[in-house]
PDB file of N, CA and C in Angstrom:
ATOM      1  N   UNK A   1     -82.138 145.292 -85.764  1.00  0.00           N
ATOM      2  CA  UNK A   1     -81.909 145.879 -87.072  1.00  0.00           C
ATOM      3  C   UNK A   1     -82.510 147.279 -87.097  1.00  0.00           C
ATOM      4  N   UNK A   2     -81.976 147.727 -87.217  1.00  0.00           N
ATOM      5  CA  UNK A   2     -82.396 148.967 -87.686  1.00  0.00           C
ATOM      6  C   UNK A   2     -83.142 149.692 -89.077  1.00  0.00           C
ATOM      7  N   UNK A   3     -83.857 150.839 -88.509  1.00  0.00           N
ATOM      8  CA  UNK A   3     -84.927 151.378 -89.588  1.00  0.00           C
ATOM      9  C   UNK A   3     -83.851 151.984 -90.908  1.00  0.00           C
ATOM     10  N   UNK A   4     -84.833 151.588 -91.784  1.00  0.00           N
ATOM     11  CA  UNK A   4     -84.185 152.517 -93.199  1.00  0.00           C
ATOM     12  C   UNK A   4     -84.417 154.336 -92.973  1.00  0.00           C
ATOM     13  N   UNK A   5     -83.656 155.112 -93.184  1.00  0.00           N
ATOM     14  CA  UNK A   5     -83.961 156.358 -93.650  1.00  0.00           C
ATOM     15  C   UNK A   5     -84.673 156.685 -94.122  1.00  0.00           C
ATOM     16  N   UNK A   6     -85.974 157.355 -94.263  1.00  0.00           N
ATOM     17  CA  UNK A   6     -87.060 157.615 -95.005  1.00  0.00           C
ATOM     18  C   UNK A   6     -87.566 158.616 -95.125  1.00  0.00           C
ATOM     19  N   UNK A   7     -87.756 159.666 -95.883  1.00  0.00           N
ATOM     20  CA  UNK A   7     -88.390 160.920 -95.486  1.00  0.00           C
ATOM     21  C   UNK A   7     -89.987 160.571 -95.106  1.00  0.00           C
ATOM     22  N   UNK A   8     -90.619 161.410 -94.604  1.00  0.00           N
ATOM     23  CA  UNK A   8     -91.827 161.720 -93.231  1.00  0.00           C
ATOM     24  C   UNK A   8     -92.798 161.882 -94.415  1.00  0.00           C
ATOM     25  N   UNK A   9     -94.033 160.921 -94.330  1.00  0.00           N
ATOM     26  CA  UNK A   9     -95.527 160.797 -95.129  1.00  0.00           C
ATOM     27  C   UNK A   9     -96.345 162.075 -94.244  1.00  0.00           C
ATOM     28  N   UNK A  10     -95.756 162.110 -92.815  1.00  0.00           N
ATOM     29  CA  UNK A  10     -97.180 162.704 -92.291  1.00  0.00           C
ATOM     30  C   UNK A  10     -96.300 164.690 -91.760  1.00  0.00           C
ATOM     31  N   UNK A  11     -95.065 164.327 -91.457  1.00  0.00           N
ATOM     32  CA  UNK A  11     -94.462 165.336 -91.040  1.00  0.00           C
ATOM     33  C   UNK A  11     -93.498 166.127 -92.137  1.00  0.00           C
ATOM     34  N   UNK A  12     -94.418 166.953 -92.511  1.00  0.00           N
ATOM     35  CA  UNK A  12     -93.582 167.558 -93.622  1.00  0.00           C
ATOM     36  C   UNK A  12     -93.915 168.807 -94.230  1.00  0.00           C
ATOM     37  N   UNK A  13     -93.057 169.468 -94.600  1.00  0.00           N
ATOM     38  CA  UNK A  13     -92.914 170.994 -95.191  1.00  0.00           C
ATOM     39  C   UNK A  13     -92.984 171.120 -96.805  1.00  0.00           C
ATOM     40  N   UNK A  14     -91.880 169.992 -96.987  1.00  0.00           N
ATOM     41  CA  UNK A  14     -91.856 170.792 -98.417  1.00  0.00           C
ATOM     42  C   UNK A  14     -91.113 169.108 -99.389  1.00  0.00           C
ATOM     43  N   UNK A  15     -90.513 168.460 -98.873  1.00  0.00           N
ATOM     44  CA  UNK A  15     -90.162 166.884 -99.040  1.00  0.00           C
ATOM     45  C   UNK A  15     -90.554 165.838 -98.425  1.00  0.00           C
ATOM     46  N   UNK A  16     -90.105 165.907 -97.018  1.00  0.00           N
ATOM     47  CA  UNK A  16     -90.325 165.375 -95.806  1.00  0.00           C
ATOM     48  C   UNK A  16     -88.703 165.005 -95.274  1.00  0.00           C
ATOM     49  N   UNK A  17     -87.964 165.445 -95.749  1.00  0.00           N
ATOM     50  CA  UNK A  17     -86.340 165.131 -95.907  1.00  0.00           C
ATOM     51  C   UNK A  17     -86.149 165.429 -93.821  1.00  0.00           C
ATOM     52  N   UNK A  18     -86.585 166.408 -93.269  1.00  0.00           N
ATOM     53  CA  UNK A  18     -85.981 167.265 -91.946  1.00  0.00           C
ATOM     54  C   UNK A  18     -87.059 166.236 -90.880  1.00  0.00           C
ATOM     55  N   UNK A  19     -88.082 166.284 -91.427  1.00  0.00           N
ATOM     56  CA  UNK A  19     -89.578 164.904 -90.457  1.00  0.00           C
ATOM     57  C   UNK A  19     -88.715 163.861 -90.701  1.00  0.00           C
ATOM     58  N   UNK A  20     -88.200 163.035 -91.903  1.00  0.00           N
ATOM     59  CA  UNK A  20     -87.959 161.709 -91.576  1.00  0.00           C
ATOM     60  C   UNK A  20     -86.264 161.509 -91.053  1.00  0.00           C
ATOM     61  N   UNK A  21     -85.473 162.586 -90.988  1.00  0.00           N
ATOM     62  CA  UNK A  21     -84.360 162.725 -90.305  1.00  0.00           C
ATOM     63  C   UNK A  21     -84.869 162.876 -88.634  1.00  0.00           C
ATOM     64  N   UNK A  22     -85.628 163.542 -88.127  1.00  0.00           N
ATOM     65  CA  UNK A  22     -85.970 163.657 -87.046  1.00  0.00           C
ATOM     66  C   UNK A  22     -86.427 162.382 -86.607  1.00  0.00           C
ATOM     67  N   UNK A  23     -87.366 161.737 -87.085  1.00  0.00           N
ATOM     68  CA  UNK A  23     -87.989 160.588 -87.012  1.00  0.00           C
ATOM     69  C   UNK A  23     -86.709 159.321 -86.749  1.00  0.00           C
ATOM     70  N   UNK A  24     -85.678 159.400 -87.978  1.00  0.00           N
ATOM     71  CA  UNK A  24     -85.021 158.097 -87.413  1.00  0.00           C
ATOM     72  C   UNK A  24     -83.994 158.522 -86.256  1.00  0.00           C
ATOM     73  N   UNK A  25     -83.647 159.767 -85.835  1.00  0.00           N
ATOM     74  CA  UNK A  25     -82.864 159.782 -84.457  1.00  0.00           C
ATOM     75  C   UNK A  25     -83.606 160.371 -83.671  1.00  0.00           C
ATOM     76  N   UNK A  26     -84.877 160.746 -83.392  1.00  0.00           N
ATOM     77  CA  UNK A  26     -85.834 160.577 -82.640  1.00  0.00           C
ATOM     78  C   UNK A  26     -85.453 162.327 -81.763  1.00  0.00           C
ATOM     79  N   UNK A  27     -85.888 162.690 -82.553  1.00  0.00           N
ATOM     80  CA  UNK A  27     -85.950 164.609 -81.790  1.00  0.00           C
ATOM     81  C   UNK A  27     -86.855 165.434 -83.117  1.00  0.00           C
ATOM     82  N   UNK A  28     -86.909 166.291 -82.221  1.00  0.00           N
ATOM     83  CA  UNK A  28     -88.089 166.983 -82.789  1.00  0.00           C
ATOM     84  C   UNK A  28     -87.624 167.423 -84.581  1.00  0.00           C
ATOM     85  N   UNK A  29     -88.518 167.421 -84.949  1.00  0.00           N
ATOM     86  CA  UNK A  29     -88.931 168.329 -86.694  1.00  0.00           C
ATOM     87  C   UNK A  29     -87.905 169.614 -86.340  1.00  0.00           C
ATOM     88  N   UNK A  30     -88.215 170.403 -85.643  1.00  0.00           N
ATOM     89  CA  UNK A  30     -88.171 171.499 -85.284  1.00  0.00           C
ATOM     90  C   UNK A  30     -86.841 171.797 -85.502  1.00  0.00           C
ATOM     91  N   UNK A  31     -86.357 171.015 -84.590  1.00  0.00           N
ATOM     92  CA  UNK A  31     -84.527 170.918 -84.006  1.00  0.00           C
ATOM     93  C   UNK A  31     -83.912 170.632 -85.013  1.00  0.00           C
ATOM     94  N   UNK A  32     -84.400 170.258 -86.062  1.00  0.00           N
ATOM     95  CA  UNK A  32     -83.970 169.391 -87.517  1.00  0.00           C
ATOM     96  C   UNK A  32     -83.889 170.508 -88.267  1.00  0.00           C
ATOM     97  N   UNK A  33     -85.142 171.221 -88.357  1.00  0.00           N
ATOM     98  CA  UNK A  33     -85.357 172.478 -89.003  1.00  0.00           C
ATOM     99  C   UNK A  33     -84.223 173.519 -88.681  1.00  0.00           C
ATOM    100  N   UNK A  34     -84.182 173.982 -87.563  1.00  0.00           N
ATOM    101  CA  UNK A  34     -83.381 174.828 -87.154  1.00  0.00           C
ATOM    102  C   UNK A  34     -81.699 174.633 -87.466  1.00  0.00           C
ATOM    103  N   UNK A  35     -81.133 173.425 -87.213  1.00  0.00           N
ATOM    104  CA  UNK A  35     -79.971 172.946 -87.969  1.00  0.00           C
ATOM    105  C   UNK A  35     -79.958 173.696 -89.423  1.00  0.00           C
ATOM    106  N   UNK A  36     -80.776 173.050 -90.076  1.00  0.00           N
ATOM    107  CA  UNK A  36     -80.575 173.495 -91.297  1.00  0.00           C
ATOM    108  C   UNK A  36     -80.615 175.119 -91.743  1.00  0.00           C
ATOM    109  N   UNK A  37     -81.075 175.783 -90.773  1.00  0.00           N
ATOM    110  CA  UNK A  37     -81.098 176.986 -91.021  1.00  0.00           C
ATOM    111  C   UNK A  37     -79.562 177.728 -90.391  1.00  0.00           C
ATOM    112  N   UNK A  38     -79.285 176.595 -89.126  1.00  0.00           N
ATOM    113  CA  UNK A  38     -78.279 177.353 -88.906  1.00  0.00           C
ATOM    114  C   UNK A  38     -76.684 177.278 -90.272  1.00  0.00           C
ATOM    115  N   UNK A  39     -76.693 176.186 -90.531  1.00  0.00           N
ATOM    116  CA  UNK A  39     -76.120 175.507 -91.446  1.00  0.00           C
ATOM    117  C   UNK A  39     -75.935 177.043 -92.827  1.00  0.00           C
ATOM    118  N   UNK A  40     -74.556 177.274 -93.296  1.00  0.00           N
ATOM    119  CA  UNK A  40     -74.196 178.298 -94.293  1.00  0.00           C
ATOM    120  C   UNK A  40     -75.009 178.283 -95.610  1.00  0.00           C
ATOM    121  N   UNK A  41     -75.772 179.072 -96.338  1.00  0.00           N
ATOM    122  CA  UNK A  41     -76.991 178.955 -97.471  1.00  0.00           C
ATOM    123  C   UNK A  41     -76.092 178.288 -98.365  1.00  0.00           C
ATOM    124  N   UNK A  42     -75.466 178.023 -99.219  1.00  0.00           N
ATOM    125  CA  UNK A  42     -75.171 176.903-100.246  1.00  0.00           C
ATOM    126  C   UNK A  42     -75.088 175.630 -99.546  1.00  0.00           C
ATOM    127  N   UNK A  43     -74.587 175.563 -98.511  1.00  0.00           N
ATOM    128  CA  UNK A  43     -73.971 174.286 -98.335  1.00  0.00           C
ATOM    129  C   UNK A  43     -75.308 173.523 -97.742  1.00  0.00           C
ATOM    130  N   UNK A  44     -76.517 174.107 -96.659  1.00  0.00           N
ATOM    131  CA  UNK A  44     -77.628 173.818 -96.794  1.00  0.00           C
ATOM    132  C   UNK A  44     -78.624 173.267 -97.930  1.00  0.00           C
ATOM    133  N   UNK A  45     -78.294 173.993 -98.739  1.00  0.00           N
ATOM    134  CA  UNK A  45     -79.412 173.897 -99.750  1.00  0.00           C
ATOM    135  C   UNK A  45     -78.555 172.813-100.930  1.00  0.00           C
ATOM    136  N   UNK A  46     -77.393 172.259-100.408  1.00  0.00           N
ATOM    137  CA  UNK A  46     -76.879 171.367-101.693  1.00  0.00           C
ATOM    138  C   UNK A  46     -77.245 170.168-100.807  1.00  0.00           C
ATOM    139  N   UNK A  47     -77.025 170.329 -99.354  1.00  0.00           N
ATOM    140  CA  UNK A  47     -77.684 168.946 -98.619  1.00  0.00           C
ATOM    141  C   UNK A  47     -78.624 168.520 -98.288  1.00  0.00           C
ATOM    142  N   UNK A  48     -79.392 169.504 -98.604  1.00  0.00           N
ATOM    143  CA  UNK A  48     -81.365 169.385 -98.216  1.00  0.00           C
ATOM    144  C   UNK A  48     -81.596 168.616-100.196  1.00  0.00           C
ATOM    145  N   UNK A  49     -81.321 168.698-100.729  1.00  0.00           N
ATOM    146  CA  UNK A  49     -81.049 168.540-102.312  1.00  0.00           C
ATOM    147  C   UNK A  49     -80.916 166.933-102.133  1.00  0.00           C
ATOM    148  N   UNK A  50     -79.748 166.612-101.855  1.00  0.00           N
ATOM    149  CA  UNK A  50     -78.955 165.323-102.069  1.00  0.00           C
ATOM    150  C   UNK A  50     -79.821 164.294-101.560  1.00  0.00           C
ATOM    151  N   UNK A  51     -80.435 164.850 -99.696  1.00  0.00           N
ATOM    152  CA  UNK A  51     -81.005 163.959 -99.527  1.00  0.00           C
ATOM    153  C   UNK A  51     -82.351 163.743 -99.758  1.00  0.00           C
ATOM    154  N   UNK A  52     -83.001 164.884-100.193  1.00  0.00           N
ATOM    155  CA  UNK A  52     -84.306 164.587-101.080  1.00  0.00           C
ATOM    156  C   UNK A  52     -84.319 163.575-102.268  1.00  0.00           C
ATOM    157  N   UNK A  53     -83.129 163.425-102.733  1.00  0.00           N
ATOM    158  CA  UNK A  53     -83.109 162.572-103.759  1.00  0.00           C
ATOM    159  C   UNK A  53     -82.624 161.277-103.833  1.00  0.00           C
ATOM    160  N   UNK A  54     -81.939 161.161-102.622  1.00  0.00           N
ATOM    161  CA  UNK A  54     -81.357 159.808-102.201  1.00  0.00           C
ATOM    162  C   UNK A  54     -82.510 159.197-101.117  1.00  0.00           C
ATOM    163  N   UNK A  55     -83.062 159.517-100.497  1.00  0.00           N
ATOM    164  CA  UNK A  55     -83.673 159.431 -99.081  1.00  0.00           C
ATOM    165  C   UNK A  55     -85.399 158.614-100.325  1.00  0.00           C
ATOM    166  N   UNK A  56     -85.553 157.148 -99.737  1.00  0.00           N
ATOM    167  CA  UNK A  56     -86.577 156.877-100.354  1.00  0.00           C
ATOM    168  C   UNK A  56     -88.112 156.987 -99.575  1.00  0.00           C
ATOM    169  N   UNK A  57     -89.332 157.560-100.506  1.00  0.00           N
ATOM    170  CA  UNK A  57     -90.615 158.262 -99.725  1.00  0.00           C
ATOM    171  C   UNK A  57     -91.080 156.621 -98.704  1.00  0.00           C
ATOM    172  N   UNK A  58     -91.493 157.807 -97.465  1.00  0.00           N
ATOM    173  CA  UNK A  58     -92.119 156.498 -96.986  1.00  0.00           C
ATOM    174  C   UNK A  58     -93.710 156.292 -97.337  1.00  0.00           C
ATOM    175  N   UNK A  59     -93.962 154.738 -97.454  1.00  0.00           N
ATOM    176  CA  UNK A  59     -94.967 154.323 -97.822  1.00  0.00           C
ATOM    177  C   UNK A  59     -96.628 155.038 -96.930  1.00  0.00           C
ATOM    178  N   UNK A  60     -96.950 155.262 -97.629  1.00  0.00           N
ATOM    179  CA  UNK A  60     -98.286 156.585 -97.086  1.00  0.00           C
ATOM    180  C   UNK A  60     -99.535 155.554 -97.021  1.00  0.00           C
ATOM    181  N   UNK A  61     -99.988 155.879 -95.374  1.00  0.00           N
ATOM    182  CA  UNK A  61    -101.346 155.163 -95.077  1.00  0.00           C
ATOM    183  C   UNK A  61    -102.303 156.330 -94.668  1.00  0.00           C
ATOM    184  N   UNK A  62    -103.283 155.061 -94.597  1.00  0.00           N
ATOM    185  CA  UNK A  62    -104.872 156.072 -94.476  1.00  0.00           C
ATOM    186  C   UNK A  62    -105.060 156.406 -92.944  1.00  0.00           C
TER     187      UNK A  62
END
């Protein structure tokens, strides 16, 4: 079974939306990051949006 989608408790900028995308297909933050930058400015910023708000926080430990 597979993991739920989750944005990133420990890897994160500004949601954790690009850490917990990296996290469930397993490549770097970075590479995640850079997508999105390459990605056209509206259409980026309506999908960094969507999944901040759909994407549920992951549960935060000590």
């Amino acid at each position: 079974m597979s993991t739920p989608l989750r944005k990133s408790a420990t890897d994160r900028s500004m949601q954790g939306v690009c850490g917990g995308l990296a996290a469930q297909f397993g490549i770097s933050s970075l590479a995640v990051r850079l997508i999105f930058i390459v990605i056209p400015f509206p259409v980026n910023l309506i999908i960094y949006m969507i999944l901040a708000n759909a994407m549920a926080d992951a549960p935060r430990t000590l």
